[in-house]
Structure formats: structure tokens, C-alpha cells
N, C-alpha and C. Protein backbone atom coordinates (compact mmCIF):
# COMPACT_ATOMS: atom_id res chain seq x y z
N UNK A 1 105.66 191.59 -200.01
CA UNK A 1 106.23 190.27 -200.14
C UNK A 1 105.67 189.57 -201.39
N UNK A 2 104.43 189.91 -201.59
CA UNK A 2 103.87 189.03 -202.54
C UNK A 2 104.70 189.65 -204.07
N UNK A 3 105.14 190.95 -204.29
CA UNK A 3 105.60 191.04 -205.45
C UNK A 3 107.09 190.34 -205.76
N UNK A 4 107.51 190.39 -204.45
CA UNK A 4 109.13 189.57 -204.77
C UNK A 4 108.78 188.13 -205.11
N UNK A 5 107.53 187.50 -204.23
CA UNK A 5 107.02 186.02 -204.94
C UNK A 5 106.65 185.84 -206.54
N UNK A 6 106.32 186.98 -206.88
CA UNK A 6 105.64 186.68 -207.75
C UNK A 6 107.00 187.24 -209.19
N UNK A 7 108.06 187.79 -208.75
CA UNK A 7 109.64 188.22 -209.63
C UNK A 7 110.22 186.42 -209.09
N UNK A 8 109.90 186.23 -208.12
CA UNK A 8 110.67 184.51 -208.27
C UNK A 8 110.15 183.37 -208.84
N UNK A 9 108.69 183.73 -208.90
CA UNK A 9 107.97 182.78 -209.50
C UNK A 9 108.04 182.19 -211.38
N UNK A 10 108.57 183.65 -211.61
CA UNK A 10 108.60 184.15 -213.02
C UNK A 10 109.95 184.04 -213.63
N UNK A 11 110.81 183.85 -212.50
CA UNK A 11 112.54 183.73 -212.78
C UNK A 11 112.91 182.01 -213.37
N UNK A 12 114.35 181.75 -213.90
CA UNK A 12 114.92 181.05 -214.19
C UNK A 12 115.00 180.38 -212.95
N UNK A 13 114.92 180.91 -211.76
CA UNK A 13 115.14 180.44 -209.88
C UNK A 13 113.87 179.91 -209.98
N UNK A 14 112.94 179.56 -210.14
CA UNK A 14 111.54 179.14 -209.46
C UNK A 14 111.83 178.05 -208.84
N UNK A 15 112.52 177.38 -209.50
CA UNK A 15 112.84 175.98 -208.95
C UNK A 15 113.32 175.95 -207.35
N UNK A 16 114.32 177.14 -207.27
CA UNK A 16 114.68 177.17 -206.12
C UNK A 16 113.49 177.48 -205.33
N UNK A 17 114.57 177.58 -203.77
CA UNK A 17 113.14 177.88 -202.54
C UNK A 17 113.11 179.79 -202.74
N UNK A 18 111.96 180.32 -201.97
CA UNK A 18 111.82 181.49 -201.79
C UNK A 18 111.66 181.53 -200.12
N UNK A 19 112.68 182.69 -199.70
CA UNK A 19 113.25 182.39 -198.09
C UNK A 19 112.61 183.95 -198.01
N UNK A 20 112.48 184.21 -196.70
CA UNK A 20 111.81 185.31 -196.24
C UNK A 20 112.39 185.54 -194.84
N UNK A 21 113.89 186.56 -195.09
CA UNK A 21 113.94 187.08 -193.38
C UNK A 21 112.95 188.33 -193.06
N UNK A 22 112.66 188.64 -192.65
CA UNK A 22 111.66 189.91 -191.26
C UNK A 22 113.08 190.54 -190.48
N UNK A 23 113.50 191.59 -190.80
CA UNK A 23 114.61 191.96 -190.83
C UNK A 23 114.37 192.49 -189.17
N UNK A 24 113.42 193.09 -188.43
CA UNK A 24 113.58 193.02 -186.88
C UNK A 24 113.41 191.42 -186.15
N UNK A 25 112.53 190.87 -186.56
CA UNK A 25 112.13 189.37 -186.05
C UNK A 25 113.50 188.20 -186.08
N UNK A 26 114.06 189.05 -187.22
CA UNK A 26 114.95 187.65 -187.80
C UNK A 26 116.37 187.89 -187.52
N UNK A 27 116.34 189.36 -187.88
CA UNK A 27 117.85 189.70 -187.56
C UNK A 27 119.09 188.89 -187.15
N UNK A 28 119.13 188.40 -185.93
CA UNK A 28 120.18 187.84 -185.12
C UNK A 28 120.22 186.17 -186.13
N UNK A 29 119.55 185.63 -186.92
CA UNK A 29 119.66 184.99 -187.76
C UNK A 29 120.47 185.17 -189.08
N UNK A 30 119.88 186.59 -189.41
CA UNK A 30 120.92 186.98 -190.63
C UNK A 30 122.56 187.64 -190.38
N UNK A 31 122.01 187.66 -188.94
CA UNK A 31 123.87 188.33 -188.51
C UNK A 31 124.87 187.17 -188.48
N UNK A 32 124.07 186.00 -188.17
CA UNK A 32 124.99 184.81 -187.80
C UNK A 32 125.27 184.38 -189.33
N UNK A 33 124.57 184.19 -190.00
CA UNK A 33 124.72 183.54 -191.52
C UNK A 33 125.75 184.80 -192.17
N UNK A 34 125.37 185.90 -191.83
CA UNK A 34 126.68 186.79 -192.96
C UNK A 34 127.99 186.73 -192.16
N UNK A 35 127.91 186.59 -191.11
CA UNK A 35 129.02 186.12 -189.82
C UNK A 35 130.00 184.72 -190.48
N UNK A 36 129.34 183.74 -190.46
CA UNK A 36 129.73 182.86 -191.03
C UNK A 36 130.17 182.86 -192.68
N UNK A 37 129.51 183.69 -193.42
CA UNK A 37 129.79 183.68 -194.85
C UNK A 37 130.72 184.56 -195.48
N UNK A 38 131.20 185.40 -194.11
CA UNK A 38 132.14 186.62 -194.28
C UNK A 38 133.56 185.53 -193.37
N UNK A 39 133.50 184.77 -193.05
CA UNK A 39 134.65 184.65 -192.09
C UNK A 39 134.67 183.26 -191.44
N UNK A 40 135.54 182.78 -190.95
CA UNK A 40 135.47 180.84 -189.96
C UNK A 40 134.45 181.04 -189.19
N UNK A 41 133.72 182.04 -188.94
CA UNK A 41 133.17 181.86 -187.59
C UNK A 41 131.93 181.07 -188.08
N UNK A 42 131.84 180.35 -187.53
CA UNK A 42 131.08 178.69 -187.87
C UNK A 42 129.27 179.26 -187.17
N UNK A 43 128.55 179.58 -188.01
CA UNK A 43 127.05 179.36 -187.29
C UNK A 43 126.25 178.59 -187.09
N UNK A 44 125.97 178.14 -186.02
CA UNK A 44 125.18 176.92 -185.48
C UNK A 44 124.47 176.91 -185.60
N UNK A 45 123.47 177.80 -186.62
CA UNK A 45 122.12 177.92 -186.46
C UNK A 45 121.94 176.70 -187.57
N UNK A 46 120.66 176.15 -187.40
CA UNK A 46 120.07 175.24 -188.41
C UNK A 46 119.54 175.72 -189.63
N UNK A 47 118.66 177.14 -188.79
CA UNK A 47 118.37 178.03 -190.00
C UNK A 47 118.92 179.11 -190.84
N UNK A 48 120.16 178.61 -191.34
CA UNK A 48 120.75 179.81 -191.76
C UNK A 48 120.29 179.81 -193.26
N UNK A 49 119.52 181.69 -193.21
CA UNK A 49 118.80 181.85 -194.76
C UNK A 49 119.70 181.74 -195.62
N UNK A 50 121.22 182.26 -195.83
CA UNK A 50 121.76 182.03 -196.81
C UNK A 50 121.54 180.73 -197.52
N UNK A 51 122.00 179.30 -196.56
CA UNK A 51 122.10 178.23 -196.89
C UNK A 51 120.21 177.62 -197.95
N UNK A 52 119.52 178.20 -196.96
CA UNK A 52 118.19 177.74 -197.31
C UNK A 52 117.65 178.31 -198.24
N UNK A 53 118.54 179.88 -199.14
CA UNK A 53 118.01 180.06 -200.10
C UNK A 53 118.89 180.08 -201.66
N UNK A 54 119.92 178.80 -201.42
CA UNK A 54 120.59 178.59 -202.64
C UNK A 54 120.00 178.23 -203.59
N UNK A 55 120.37 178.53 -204.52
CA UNK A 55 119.24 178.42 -206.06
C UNK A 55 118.13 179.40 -206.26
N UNK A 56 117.65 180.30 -204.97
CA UNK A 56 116.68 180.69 -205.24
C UNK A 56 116.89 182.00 -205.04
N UNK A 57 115.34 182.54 -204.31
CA UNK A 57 115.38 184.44 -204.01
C UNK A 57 115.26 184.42 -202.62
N UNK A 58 116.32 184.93 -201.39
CA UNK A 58 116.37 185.56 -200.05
C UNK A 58 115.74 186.54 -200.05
N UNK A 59 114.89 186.66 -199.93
CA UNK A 59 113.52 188.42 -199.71
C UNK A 59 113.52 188.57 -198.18
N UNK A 60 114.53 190.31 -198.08
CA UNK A 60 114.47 190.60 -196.73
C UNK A 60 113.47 191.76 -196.60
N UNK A 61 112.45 191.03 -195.93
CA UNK A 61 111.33 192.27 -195.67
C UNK A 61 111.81 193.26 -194.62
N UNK A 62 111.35 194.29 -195.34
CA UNK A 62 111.55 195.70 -193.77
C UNK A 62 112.74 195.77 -193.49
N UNK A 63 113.48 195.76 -194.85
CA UNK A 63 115.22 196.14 -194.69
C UNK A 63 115.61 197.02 -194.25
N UNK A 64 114.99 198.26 -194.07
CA UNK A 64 115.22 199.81 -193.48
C UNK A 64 115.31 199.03 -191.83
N UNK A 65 114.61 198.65 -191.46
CA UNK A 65 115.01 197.92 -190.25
C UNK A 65 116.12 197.15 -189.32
N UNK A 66 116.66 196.63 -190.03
CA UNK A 66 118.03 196.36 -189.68
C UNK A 66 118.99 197.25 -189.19
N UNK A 67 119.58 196.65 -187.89
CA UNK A 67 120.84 197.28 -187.22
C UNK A 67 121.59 197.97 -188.34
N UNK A 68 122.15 199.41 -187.86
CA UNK A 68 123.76 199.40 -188.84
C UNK A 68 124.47 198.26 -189.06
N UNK A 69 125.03 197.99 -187.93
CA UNK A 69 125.94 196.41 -187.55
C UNK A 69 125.15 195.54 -188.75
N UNK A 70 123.74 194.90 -188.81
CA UNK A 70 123.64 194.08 -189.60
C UNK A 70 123.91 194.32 -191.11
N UNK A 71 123.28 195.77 -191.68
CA UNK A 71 123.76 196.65 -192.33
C UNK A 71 124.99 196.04 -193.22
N UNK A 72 125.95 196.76 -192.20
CA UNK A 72 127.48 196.63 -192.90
C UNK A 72 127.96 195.22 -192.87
N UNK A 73 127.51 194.47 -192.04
CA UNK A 73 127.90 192.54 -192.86
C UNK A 73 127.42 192.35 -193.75
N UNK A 74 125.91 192.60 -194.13
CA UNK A 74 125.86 192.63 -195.93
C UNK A 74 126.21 193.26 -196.92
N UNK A 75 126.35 194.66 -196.57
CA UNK A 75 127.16 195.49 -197.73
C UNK A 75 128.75 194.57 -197.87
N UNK A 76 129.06 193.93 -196.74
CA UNK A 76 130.60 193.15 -197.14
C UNK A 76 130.31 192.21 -197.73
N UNK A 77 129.22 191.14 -197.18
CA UNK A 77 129.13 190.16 -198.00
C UNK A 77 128.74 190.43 -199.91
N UNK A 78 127.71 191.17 -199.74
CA UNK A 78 127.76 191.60 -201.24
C UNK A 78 128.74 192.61 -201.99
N UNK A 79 129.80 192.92 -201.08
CA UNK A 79 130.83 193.53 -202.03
C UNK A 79 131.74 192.05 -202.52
N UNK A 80 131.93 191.07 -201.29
CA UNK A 80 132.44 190.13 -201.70
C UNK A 80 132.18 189.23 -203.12
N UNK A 81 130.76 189.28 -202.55
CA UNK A 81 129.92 188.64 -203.88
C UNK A 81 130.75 189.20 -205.84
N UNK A 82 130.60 190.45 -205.30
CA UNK A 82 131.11 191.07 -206.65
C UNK A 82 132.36 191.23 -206.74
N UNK A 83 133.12 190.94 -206.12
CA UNK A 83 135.00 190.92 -206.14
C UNK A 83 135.28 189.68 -205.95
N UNK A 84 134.30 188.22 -206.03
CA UNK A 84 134.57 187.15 -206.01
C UNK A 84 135.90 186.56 -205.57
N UNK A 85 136.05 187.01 -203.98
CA UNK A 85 137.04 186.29 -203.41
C UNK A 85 136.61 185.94 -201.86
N UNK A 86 135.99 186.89 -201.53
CA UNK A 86 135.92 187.43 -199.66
C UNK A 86 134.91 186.49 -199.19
N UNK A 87 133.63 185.67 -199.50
CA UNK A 87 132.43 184.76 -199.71
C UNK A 87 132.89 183.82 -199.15
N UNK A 88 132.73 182.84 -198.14
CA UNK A 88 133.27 181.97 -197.33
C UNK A 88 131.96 180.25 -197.53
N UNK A 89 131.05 180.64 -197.24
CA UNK A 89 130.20 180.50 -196.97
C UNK A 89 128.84 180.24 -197.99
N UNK A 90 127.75 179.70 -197.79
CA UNK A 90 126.76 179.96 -198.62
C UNK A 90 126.43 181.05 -199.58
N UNK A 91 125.34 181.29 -200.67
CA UNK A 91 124.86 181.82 -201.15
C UNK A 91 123.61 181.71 -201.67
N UNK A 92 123.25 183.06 -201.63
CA UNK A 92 121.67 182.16 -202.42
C UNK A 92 121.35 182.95 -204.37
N UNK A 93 120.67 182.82 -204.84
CA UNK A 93 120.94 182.97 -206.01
C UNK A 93 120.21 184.43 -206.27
N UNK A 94 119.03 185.17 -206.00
CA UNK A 94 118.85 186.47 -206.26
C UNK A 94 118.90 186.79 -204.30
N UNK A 95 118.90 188.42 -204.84
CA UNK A 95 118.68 189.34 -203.48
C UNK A 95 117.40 189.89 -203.69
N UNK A 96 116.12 190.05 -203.08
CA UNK A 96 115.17 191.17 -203.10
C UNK A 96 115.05 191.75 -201.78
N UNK A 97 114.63 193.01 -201.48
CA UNK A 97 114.46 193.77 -200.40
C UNK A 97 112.83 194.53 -200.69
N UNK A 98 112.40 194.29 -199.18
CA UNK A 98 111.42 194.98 -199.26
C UNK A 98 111.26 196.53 -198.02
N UNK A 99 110.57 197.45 -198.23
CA UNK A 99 110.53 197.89 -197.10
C UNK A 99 109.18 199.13 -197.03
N UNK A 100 109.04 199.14 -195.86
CA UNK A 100 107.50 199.91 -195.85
C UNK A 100 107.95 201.40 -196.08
N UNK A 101 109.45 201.67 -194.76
CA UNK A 101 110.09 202.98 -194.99
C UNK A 101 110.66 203.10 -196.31
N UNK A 102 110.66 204.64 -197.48
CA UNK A 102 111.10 204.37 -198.60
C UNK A 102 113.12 204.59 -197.63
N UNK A 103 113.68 203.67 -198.68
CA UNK A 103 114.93 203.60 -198.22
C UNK A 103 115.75 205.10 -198.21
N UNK A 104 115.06 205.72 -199.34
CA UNK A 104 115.85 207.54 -199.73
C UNK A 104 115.74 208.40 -198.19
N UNK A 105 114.57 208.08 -197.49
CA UNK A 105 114.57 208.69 -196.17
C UNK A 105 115.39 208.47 -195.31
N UNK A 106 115.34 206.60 -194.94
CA UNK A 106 116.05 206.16 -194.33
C UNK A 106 117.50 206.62 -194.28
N UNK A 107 118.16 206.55 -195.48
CA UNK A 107 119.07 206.85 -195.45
C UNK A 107 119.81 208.17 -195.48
N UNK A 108 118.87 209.35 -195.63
CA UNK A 108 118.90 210.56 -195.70
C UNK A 108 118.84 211.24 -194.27
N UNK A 109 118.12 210.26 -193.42
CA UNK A 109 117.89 210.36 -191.55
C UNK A 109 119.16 209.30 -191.29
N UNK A 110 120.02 208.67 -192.04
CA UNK A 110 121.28 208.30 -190.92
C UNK A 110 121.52 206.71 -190.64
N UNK A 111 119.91 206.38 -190.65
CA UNK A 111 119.74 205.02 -190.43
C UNK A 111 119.80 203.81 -191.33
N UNK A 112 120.16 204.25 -192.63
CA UNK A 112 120.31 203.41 -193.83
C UNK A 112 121.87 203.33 -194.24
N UNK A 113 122.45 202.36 -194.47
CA UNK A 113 123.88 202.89 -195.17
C UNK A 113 123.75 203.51 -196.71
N UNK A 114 124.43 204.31 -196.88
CA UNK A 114 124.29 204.74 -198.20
C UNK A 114 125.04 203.72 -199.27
N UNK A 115 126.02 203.22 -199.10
CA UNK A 115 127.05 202.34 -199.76
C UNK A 115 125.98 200.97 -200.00
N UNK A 116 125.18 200.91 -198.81
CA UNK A 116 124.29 199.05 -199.10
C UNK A 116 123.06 199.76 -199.94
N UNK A 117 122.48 200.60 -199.90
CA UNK A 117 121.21 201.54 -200.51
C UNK A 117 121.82 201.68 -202.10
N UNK A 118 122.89 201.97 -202.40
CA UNK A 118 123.04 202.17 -203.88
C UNK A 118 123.25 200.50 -204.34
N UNK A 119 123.79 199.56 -203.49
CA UNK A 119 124.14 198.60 -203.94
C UNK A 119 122.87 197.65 -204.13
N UNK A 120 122.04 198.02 -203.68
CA UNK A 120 120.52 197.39 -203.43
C UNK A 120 119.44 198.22 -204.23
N UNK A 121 119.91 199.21 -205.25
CA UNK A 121 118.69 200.38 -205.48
C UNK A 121 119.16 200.05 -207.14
N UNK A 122 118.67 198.74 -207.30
CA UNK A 122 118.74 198.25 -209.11
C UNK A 122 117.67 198.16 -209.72
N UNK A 123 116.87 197.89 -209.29
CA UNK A 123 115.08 197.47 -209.72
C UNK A 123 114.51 198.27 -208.55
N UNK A 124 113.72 199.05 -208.84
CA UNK A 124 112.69 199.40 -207.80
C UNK A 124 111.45 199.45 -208.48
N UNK A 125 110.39 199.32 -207.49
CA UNK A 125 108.94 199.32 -207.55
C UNK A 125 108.31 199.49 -206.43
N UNK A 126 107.62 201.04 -206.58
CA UNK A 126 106.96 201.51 -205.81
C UNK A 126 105.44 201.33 -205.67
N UNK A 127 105.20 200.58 -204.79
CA UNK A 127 103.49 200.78 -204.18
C UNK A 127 102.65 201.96 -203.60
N UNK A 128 101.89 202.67 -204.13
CA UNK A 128 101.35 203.49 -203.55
C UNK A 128 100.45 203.10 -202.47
N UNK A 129 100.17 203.87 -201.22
CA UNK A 129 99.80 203.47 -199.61
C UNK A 129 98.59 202.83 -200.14
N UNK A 130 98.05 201.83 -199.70
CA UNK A 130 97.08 201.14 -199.66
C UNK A 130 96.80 200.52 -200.57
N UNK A 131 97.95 200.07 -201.53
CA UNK A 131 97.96 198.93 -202.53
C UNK A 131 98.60 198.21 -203.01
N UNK A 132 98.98 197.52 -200.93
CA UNK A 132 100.19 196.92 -200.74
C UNK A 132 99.27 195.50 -201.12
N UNK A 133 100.12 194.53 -201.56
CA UNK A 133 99.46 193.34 -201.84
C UNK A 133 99.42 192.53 -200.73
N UNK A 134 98.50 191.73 -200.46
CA UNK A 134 98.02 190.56 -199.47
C UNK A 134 99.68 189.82 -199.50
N UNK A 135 100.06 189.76 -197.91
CA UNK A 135 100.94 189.19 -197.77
C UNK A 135 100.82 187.43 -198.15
N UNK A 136 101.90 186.88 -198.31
CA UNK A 136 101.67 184.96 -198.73
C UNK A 136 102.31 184.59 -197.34
């Protein structure tokens, strides 16, 4: 986490907020916000990360984690993003992903989409085991 703080800190976004879903903890949060940002379906949540990280960087930790289901609402929402029509809803201004599993496994065992893994595999930076930085 601390390296995606420290790529927002350094961005043209600083200004914005830096949002942090926990992709098992949070999940049913980010399903409702891409729910809503893909379609009418209206989310009641107060905390919806999209909304709370406009202007800035949404950092989803432990993205290998996520449902398929949650999965494929973001591969739509970010195909939308890039065919600038399908986007209903909020946005926030960068994407970072973090994850402990490397994603090439994940998705090589079944549990990763391959279509959201290439669409998410632009910048990488690898930590070697035990020089993960102090979480913020």
C-alpha cells in the first residue's frame, strides 16, 4: 500500500483523496459502486469508493482476491472507461492494484480474469518477500 501512496503522492492527483478498498473486507462495497456505475441501479451506500476517490488514486489491495462476479463488473466498468460511453456513474482519477498473490498465478489457476489482468498489467513493481513496505 505504501508504494501506491507514495505513486499518488508524486502525481498531478495529490490533491485528490487516496481511497483504499481490501478487496475481501470491502468487496460487497465495490460491487455496489461498479453496480451503480455500470447501470440505474442506484447504491445506497454512503461509502461508495468510486465517488470518494474522484480526482484521485482508488488502490485495491489484494485484488487477486476478489469474486469472479466482482472481477467482471470492473473489467466492464473499465472497458467502459475506455469506449467512453457505458460509465453511468462516478469515477475516480487513477486505478492502482495491489496484491500479495502474483496475479500471473492467479490467473493461470482460474481465479483471475485474464481480460481484467492484461487490462490492469501496465506498470508493475515487484517486491521481493520481506520487503514489503510498512503499511499507512
Amino acid at each position: 500500500m505504501r508504494l501506491a501512496w507514495e505513486f499518488h503522492r508524486g502525481s498531478p492527483l495529490m490533491s485528490g483523496p487516496f481511497v483504499r478498498i481490501e478487496a475481501a473486507r470491502d468487496e460487497e462495497r465495490l460491487q455496489c459502486a461498479l453496480s451503480h456505475a455500470l447501470s440505474a441501479v442506484t447504491c445506497e451506500r454512503p461509502d461508495n469508493p468510486l465517488r470518494a476517490s474522484e480526482g484521485g488514486t482508488l488502490f485495491l489491495d489484494d485484488v487477486s482476491r476478489l469474486t469472479l462476479r466482482t472481477q467482471h463488473l470492473l473489467l466492464r466498468f473499465l472497458a467502459g472507461l475506455s469506449n467512453a460511453g457505458e460509465v453511468t456513474g462516478p469515477c475516480f482519477g487513477r486505478l492502482a492494484v495491489g496484491s500479495a498473490e502474483p496475479l500471473e498465478a492467479a490467473t493461470a489457476a482460474g481465479r483471475f480474469d485474464t481480460a481484467l489482468f492484461d487490462i490492469l498489467d501496465k506498470i508493475r513493481v515487484e517486491l521481493r518477500p520481506g520487503t514489503h513496505a510498512e503499511s499507512r
